[in-house]
Protein backbone atom coordinates (compact mmCIF):
# COMPACT_ATOMS: atom_id res chain seq x y z
CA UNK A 1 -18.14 -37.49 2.04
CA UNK A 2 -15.26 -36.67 0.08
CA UNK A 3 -16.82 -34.35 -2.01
CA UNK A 4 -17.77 -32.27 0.88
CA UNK A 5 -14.78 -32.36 1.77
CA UNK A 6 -13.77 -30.63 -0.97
CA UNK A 7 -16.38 -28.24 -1.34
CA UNK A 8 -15.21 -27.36 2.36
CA UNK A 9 -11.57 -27.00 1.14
CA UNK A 10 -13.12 -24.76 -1.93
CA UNK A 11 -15.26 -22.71 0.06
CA UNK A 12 -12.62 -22.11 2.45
CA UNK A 13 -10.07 -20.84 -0.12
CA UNK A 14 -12.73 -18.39 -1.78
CA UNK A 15 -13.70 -17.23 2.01
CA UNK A 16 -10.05 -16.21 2.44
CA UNK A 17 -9.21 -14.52 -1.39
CA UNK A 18 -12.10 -12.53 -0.67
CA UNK A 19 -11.26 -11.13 2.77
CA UNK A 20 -8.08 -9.39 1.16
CA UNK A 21 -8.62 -5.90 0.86
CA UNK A 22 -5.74 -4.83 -0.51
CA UNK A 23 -5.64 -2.53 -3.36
CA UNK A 24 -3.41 -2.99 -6.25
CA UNK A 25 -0.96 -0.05 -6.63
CA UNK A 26 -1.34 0.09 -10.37
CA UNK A 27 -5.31 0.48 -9.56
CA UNK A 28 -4.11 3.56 -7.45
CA UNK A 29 -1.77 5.16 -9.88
CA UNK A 30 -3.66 4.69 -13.08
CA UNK A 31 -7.46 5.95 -11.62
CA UNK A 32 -6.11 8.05 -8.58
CA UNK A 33 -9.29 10.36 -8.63
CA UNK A 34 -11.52 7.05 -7.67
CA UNK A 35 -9.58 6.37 -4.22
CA UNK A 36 -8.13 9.94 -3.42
CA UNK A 37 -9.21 10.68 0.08
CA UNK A 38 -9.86 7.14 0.83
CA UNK A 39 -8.63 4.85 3.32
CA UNK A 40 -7.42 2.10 1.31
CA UNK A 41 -4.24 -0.80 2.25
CA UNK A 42 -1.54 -1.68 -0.13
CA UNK A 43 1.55 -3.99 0.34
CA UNK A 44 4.26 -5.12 -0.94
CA UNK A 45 8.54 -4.89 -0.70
CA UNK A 46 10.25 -1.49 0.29
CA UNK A 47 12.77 -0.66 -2.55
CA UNK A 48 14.17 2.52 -1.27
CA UNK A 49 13.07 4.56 2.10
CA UNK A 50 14.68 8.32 3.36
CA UNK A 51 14.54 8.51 7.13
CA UNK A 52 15.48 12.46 7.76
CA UNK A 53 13.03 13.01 11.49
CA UNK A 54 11.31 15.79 12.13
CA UNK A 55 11.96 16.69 8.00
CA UNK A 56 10.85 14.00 5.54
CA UNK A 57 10.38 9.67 6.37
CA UNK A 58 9.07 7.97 3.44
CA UNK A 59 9.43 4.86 1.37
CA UNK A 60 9.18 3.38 -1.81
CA UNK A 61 6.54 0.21 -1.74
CA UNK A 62 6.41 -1.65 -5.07
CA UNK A 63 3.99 -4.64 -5.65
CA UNK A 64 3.70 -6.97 -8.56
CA UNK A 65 1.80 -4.23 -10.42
CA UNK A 66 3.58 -0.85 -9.79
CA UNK A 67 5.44 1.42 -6.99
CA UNK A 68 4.09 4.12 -5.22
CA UNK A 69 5.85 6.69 -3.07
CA UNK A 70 4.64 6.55 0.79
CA UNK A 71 4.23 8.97 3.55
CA UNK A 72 4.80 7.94 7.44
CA UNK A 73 2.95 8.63 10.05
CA UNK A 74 4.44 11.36 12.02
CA UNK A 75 4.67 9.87 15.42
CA UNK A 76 6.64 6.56 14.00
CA UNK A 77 10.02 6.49 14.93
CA UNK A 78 11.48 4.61 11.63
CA UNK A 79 10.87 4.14 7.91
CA UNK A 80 11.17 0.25 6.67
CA UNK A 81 14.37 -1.23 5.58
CA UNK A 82 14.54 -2.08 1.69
CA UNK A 83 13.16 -5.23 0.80
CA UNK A 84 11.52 -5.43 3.65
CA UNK A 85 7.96 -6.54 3.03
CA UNK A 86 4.78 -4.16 4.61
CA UNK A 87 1.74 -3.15 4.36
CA UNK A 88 0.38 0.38 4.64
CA UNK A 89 -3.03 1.48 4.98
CA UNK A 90 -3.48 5.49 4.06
CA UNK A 91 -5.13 8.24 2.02
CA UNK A 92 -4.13 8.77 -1.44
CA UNK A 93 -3.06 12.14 -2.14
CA UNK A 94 -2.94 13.83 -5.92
CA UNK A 95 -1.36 16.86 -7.52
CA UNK A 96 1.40 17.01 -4.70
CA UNK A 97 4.03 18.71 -6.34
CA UNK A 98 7.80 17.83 -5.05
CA UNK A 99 10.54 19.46 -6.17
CA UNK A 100 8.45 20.76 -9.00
CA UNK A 101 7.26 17.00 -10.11
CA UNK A 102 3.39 16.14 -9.72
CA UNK A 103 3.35 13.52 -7.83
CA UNK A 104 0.83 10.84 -6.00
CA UNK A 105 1.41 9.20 -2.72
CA UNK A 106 -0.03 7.40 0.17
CA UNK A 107 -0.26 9.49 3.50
CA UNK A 108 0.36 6.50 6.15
CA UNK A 109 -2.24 6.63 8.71
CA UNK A 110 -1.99 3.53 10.53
């Protein structure tokens, strides 16, 4: 009995590791042509945002394996506070340029 017990406990754990989809952001930044144009969810802590409406909203996210620079939807009404800790799920986007810098980013969609 106490071995299933547990296996239950075991099974359980594995059952929940798995159901994380999130993407690492070093995946995203060192192989961006494999998930450009694909929906994909990363998370982690906000290190910097810009909140200018109706001209640019965007944040910084940074997980335990890189930052990325990330997009807002349009019709949200704020960008995160720093170190506040979010998840965004989004399209990557390559060869942006901004202010003459190539750049790659995650267009916010939900």
């Amino acid at each position: 009995m106490k071995n299933l017990h547990i296996f239950l406990i075991v099974l359980c754990g594995l059952f929940l590791f798995s159901c994380d989809n999130r993407t690492k952001i070093k995946d995203l930044l060192d192989n961006p042509a494999k998930y450009e144009n694909k929906e994909i969810t990363i998370a982690g802590v906000v290190t910097s945002s810009t909140n200018l409406p109706n001209v640019m909203q965007y944040y910084m996210l940074k997980d335990d394996s890189g930052e990325i620079m990330v997009y807002i939807k349009e019709d949200k009404n704020h960008v995160p506070n720093e170190n506040a800790k979010v998840s965004a799920t989004g399209k990557l986007i390559q060869n942006a340029k901004f202010f003459g810098i190539q750049r790659i980013y995650l267009q916010e969609m939900k």
